[in-house]
PDB file of N, CA and C in Angstrom:
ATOM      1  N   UNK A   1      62.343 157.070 103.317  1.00  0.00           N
ATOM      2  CA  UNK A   1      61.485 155.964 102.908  1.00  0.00           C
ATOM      3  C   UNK A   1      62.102 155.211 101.725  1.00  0.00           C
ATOM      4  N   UNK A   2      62.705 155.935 100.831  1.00  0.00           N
ATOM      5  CA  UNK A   2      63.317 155.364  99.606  1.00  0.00           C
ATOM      6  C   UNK A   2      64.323 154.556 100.328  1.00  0.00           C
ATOM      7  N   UNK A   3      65.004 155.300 101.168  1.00  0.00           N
ATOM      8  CA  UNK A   3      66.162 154.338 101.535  1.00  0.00           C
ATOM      9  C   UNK A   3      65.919 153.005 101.843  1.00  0.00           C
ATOM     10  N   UNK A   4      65.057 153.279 102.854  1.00  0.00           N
ATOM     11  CA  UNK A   4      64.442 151.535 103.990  1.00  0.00           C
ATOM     12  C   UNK A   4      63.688 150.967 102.759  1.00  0.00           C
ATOM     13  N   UNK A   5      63.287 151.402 101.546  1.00  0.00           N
ATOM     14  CA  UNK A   5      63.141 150.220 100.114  1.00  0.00           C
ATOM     15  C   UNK A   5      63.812 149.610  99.898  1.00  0.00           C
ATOM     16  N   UNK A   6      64.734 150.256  99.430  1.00  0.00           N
ATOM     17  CA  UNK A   6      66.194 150.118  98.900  1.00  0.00           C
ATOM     18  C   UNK A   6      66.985 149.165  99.661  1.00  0.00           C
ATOM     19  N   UNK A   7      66.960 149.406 101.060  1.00  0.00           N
ATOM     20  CA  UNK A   7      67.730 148.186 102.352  1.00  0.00           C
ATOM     21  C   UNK A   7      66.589 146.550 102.509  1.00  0.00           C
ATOM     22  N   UNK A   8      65.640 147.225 102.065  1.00  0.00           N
ATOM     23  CA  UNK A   8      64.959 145.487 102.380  1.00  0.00           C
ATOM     24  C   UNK A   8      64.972 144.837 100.979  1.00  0.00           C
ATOM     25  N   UNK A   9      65.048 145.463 100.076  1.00  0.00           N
ATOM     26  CA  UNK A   9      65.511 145.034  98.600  1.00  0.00           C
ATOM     27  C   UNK A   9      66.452 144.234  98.351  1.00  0.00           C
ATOM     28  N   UNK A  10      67.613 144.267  99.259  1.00  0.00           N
ATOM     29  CA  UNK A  10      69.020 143.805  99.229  1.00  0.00           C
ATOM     30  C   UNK A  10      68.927 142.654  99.451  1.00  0.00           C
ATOM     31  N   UNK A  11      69.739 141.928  98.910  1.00  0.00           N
ATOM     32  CA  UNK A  11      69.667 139.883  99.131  1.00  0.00           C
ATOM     33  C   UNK A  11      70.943 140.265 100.617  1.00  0.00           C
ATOM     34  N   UNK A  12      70.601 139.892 101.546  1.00  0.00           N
ATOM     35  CA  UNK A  12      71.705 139.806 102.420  1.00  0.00           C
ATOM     36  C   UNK A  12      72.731 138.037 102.047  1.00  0.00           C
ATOM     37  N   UNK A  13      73.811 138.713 102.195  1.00  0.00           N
ATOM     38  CA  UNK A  13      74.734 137.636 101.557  1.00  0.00           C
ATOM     39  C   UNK A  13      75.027 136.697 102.973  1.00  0.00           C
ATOM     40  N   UNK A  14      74.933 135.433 102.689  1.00  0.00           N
ATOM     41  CA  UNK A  14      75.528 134.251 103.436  1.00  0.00           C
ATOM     42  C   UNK A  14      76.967 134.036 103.286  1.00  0.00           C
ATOM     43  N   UNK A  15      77.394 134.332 102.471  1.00  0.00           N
ATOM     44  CA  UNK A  15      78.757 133.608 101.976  1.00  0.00           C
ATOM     45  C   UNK A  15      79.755 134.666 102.818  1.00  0.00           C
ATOM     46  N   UNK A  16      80.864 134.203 103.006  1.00  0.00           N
ATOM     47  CA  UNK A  16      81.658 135.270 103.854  1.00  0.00           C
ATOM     48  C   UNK A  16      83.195 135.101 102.653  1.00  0.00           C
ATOM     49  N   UNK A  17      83.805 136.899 102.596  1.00  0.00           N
ATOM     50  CA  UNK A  17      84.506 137.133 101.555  1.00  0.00           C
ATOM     51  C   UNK A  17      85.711 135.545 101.417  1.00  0.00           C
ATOM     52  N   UNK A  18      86.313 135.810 100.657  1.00  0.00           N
ATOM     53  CA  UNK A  18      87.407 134.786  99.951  1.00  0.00           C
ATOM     54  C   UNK A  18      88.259 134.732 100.650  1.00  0.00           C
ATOM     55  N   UNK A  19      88.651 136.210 101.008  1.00  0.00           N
ATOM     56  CA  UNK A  19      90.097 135.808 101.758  1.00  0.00           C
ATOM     57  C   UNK A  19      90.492 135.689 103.064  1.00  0.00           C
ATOM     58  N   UNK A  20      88.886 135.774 103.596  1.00  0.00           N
ATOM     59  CA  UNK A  20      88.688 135.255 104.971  1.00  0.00           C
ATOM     60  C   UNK A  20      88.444 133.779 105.361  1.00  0.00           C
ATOM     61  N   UNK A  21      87.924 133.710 103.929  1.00  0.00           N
ATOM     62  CA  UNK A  21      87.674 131.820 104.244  1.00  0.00           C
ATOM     63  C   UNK A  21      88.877 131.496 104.082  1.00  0.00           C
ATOM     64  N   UNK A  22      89.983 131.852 102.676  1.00  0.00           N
ATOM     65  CA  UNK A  22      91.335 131.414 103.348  1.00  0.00           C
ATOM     66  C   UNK A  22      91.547 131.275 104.424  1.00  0.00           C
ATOM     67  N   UNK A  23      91.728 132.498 104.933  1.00  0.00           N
ATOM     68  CA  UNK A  23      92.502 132.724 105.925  1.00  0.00           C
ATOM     69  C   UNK A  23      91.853 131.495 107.441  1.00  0.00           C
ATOM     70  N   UNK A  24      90.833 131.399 107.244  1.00  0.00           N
ATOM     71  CA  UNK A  24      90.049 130.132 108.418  1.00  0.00           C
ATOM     72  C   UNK A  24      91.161 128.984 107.846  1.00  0.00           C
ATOM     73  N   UNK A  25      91.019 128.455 106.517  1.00  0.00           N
ATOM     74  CA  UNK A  25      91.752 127.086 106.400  1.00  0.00           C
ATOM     75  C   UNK A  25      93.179 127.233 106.672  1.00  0.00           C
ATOM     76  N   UNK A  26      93.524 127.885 107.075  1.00  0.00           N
ATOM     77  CA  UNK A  26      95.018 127.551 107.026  1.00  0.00           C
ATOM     78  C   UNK A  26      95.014 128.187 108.698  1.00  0.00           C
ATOM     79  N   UNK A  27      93.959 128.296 109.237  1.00  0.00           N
ATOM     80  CA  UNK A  27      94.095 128.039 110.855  1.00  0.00           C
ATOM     81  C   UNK A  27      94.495 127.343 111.309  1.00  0.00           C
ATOM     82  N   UNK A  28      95.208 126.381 112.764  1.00  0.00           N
ATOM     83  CA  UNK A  28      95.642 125.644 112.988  1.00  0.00           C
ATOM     84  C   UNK A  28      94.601 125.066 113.911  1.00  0.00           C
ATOM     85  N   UNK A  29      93.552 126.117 114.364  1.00  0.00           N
ATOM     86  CA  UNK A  29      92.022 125.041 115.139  1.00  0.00           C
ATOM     87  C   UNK A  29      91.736 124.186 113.810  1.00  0.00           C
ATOM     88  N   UNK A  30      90.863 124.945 113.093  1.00  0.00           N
ATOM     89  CA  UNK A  30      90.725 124.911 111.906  1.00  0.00           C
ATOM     90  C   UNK A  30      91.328 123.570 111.518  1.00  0.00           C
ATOM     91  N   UNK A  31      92.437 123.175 111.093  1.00  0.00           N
ATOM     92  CA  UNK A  31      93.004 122.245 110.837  1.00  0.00           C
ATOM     93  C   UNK A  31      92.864 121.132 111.680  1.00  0.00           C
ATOM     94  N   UNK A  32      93.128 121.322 112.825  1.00  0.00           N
ATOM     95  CA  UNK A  32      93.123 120.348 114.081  1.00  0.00           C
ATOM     96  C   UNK A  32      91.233 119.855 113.620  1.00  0.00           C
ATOM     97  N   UNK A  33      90.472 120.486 113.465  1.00  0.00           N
ATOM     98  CA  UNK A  33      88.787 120.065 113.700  1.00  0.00           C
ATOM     99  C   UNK A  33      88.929 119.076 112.040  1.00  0.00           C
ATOM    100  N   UNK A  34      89.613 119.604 111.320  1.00  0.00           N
ATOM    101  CA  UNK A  34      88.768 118.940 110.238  1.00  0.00           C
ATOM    102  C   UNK A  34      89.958 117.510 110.207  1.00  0.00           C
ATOM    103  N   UNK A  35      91.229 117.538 110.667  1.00  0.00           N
ATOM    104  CA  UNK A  35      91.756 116.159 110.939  1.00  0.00           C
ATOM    105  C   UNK A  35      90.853 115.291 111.690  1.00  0.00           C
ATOM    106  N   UNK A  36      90.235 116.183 112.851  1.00  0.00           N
ATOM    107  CA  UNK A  36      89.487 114.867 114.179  1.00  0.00           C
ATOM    108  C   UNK A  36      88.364 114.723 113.171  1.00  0.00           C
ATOM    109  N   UNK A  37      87.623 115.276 112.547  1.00  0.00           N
ATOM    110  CA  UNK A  37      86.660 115.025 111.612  1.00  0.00           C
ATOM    111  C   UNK A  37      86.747 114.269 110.443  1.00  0.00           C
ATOM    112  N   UNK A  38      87.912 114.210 110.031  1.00  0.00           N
ATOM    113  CA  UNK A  38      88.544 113.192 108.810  1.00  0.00           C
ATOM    114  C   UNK A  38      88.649 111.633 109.062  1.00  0.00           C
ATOM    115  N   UNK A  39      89.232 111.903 110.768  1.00  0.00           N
ATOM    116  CA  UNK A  39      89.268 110.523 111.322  1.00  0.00           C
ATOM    117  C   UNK A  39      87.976 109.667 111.484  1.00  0.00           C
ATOM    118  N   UNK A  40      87.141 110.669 112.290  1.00  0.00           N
ATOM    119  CA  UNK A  40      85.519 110.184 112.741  1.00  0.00           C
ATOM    120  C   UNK A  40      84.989 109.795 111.568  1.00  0.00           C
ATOM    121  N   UNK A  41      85.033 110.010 110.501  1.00  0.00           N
ATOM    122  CA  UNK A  41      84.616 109.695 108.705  1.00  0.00           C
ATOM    123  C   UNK A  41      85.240 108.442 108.734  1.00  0.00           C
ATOM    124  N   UNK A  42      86.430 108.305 108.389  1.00  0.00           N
ATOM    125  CA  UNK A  42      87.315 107.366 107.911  1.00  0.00           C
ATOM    126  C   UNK A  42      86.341 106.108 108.786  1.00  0.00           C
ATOM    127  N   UNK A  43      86.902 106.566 110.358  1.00  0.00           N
ATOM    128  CA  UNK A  43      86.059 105.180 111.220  1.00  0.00           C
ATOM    129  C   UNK A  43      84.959 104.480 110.975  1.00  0.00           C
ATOM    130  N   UNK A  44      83.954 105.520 110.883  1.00  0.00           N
ATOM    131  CA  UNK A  44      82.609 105.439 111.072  1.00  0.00           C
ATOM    132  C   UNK A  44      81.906 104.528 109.859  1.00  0.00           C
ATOM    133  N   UNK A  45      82.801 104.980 108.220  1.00  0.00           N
ATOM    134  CA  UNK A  45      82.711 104.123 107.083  1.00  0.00           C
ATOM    135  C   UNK A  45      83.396 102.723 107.121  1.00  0.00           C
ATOM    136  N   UNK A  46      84.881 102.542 108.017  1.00  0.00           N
ATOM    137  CA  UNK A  46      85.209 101.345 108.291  1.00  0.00           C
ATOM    138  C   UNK A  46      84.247 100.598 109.223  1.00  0.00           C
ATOM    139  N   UNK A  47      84.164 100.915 110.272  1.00  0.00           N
ATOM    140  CA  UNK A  47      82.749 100.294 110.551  1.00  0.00           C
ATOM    141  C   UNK A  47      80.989  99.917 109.933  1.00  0.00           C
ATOM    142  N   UNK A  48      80.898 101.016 109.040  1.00  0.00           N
ATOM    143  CA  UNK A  48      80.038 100.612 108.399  1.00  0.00           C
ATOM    144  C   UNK A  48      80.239  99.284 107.449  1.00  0.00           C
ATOM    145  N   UNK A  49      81.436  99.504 106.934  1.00  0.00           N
ATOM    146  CA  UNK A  49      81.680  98.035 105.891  1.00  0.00           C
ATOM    147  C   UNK A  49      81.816  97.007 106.785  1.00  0.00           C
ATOM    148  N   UNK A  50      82.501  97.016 107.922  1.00  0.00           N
ATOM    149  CA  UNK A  50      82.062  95.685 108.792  1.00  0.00           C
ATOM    150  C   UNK A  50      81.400  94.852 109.048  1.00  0.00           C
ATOM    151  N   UNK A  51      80.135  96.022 109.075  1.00  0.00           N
ATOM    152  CA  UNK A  51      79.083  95.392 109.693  1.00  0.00           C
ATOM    153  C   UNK A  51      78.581  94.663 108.687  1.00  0.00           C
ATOM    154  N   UNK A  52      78.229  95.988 106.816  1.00  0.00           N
ATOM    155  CA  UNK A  52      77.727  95.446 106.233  1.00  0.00           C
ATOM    156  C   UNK A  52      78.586  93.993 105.849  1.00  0.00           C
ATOM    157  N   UNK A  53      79.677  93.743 106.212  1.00  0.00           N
ATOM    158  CA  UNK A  53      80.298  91.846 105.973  1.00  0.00           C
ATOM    159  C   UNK A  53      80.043  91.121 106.642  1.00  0.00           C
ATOM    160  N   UNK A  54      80.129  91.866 107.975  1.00  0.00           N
ATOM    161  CA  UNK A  54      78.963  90.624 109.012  1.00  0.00           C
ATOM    162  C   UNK A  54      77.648  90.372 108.534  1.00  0.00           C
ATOM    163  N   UNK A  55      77.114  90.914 108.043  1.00  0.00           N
ATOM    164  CA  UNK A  55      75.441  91.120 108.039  1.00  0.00           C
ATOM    165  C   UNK A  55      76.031  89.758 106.637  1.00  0.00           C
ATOM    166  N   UNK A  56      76.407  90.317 105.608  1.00  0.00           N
ATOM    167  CA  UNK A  56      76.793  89.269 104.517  1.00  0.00           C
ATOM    168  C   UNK A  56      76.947  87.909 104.793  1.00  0.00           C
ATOM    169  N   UNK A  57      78.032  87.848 105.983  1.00  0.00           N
ATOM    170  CA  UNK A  57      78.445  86.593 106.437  1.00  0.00           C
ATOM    171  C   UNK A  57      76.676  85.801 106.897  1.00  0.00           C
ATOM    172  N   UNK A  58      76.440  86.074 107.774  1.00  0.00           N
ATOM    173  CA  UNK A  58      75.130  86.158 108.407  1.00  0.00           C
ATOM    174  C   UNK A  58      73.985  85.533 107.318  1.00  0.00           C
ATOM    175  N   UNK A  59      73.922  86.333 106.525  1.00  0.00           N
ATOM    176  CA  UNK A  59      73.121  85.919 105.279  1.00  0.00           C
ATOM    177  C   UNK A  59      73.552  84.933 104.803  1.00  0.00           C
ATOM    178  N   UNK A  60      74.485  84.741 104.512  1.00  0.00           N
ATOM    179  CA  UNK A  60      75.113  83.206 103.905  1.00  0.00           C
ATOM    180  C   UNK A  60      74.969  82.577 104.770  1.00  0.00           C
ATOM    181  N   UNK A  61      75.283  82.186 105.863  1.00  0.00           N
ATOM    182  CA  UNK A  61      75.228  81.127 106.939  1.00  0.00           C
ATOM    183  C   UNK A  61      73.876  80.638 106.665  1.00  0.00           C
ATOM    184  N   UNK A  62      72.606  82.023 106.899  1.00  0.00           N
ATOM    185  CA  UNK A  62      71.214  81.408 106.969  1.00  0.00           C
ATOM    186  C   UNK A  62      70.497  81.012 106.082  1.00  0.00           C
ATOM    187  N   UNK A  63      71.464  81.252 104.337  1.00  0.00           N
ATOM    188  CA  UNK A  63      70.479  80.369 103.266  1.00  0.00           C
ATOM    189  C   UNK A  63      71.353  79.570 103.317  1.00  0.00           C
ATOM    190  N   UNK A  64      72.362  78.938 103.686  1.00  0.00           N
ATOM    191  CA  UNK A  64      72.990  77.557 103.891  1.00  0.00           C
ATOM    192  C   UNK A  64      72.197  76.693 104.431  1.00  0.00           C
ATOM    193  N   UNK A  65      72.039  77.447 106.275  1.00  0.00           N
ATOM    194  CA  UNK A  65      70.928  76.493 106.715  1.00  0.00           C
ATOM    195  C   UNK A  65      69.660  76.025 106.572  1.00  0.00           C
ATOM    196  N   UNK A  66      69.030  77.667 105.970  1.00  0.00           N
ATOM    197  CA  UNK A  66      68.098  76.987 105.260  1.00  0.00           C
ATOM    198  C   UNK A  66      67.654  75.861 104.204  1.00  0.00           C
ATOM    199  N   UNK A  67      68.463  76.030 103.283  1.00  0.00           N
ATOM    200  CA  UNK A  67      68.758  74.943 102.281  1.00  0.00           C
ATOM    201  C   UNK A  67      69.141  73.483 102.688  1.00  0.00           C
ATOM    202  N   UNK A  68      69.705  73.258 103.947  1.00  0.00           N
ATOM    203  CA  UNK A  68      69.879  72.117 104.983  1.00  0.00           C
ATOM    204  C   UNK A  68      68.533  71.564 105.248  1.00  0.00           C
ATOM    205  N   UNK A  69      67.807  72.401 105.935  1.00  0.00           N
ATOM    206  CA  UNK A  69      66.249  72.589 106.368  1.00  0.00           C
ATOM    207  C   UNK A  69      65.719  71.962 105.476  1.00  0.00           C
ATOM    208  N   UNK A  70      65.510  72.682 104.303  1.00  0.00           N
ATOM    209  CA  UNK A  70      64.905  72.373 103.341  1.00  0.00           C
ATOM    210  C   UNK A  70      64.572  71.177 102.292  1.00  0.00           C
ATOM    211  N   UNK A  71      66.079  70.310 102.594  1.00  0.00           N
ATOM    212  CA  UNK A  71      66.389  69.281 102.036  1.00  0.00           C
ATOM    213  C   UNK A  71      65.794  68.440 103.269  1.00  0.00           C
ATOM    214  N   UNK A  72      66.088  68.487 104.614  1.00  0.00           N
ATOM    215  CA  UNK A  72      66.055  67.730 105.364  1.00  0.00           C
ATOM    216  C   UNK A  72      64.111  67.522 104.897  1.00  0.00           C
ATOM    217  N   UNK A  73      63.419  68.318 105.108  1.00  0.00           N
ATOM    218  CA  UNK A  73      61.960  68.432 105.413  1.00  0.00           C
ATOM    219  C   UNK A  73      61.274  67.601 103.926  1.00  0.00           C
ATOM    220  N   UNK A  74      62.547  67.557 102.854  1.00  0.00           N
ATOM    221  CA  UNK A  74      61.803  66.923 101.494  1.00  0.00           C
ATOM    222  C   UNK A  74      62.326  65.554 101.681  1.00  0.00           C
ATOM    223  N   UNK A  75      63.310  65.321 102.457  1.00  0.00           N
ATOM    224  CA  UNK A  75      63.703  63.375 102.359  1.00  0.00           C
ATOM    225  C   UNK A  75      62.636  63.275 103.548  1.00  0.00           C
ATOM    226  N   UNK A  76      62.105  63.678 104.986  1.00  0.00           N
ATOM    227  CA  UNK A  76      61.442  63.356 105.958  1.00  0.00           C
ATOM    228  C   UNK A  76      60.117  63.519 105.388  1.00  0.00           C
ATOM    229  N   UNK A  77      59.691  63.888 104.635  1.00  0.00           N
ATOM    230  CA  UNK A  77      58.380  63.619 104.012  1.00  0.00           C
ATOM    231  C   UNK A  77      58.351  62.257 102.647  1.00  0.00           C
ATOM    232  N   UNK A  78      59.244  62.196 101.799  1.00  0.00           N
ATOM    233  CA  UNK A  78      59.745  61.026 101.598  1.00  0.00           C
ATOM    234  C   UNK A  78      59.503  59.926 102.177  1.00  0.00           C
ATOM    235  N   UNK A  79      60.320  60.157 103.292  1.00  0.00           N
ATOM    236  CA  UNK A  79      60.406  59.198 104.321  1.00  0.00           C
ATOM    237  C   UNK A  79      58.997  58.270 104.649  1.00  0.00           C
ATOM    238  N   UNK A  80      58.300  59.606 105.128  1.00  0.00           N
ATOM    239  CA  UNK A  80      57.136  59.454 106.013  1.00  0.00           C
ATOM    240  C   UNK A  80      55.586  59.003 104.721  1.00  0.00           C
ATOM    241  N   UNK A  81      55.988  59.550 103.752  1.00  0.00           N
ATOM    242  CA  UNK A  81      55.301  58.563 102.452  1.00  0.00           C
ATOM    243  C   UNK A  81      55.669  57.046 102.190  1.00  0.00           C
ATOM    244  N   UNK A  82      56.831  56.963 102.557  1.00  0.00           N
ATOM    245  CA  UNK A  82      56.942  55.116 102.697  1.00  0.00           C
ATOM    246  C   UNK A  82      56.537  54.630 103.229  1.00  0.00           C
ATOM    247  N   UNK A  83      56.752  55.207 104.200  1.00  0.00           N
ATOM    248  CA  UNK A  83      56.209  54.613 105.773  1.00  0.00           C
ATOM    249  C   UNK A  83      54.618  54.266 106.030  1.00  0.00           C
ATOM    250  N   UNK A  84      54.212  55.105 105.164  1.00  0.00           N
ATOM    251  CA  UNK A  84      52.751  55.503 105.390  1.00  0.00           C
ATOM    252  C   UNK A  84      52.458  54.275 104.314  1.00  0.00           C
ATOM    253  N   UNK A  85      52.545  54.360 103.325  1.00  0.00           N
ATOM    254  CA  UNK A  85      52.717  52.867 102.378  1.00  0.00           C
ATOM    255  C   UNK A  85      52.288  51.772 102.865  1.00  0.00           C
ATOM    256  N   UNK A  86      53.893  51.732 103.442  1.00  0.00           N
ATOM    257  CA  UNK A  86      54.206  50.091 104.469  1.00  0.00           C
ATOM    258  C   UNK A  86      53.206  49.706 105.091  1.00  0.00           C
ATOM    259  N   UNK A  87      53.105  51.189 105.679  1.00  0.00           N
ATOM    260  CA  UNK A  87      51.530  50.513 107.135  1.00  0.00           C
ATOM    261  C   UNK A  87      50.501  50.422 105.946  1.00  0.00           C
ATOM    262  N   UNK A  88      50.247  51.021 105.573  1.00  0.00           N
ATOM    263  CA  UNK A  88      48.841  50.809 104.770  1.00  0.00           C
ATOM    264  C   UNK A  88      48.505  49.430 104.333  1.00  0.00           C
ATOM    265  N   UNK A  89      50.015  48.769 103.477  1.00  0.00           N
ATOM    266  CA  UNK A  89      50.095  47.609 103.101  1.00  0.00           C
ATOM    267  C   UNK A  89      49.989  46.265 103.956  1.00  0.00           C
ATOM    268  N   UNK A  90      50.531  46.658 104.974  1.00  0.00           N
ATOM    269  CA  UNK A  90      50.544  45.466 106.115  1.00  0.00           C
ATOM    270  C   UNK A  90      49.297  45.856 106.573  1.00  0.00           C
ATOM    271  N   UNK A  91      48.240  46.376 106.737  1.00  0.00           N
ATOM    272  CA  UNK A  91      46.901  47.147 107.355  1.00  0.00           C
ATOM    273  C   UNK A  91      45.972  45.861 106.396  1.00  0.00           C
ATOM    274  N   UNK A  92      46.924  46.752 105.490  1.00  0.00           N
ATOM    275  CA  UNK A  92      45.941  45.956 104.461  1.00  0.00           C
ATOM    276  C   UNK A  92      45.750  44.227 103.960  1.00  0.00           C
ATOM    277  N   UNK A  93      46.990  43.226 104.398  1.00  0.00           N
ATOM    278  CA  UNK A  93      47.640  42.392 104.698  1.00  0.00           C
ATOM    279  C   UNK A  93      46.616  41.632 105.415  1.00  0.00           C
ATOM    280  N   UNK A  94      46.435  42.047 107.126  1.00  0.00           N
ATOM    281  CA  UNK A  94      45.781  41.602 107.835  1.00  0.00           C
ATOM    282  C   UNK A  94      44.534  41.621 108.281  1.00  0.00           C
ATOM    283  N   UNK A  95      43.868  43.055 106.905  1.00  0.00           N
ATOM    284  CA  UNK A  95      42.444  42.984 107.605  1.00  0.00           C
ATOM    285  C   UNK A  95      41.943  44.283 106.193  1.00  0.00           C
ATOM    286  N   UNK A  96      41.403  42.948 105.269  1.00  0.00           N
ATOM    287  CA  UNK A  96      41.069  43.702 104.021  1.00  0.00           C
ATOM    288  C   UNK A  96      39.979  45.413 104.066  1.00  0.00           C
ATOM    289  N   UNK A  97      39.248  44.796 105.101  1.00  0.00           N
ATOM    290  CA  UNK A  97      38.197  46.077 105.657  1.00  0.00           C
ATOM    291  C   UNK A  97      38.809  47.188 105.920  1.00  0.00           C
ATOM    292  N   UNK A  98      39.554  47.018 106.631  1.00  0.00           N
ATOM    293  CA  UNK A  98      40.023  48.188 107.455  1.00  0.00           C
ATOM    294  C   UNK A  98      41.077  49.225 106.510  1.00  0.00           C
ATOM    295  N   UNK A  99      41.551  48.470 105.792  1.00  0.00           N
ATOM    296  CA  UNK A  99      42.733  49.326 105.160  1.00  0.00           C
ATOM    297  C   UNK A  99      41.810  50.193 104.063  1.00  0.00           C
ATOM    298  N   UNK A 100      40.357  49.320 103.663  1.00  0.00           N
ATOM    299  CA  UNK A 100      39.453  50.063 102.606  1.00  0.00           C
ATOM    300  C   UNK A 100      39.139  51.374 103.524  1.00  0.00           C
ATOM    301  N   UNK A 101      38.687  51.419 104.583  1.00  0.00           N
ATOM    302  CA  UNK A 101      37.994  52.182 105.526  1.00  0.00           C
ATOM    303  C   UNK A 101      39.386  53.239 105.929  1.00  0.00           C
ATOM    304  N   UNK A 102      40.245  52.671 106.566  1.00  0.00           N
ATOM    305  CA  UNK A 102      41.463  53.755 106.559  1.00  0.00           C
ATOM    306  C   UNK A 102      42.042  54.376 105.233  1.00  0.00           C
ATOM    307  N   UNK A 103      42.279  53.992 104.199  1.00  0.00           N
ATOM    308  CA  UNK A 103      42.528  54.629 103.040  1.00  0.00           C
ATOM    309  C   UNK A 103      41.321  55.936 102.919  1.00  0.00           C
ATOM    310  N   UNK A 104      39.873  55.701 102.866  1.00  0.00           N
ATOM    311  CA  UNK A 104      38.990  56.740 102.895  1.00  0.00           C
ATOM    312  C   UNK A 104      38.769  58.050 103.655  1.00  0.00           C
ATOM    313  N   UNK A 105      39.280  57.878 105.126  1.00  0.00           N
ATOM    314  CA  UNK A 105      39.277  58.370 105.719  1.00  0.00           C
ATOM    315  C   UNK A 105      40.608  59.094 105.428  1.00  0.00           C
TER     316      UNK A 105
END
């Protein structure tokens, strides 16, 4: 009974001795897995920066256009305030009533 205390007491170890894990790295599987694994890294981060420059590019393009947009929609309201003017004025030109009555409305 003391014993089976004594055995469940014990931290069972994960780690495997030193000179066996050497001895794994200087395997030649071993070696071969963590080259194809070095590569799949290397790629996988070059592709990641890609994308994130496309995505960059992307973003710039669309506050460009937006800012296009944006300008366009403040001269076309501009615009459409002159315009609105003009008529009012010529409205108003030919028919004193009406331009009182359309202005209200």
């Amino acid at each position: 009974l003391i014993l089976l205390d004594s055995l469940l007491q014990e931290k069972p170890s994960n780690k495997m001795p030193k000179a066996t894990n050497q001895a794994d790295k200087e395997d030649p599987e071993y070696l071969a897995k963590r080259a194809k694994n070095n590569e799949a890294i290397k790629k996988s981060r070059e592709k990641a920066r890609a994308k994130a420059k496309e995505t960059q590019i992307k973003v710039d393009h669309l506050k460009k256009d937006n800012k296009r947009l944006e300008d366009k929609i403040t001269v076309l309201g501009q615009e459409m305030q002159f315009l609105k003017e003009v008529f009012l004025a010529h409205a108003g030109a030919q028919n004193p009533g009406a331009a009182v009555a359309g202005a209200v409305a």
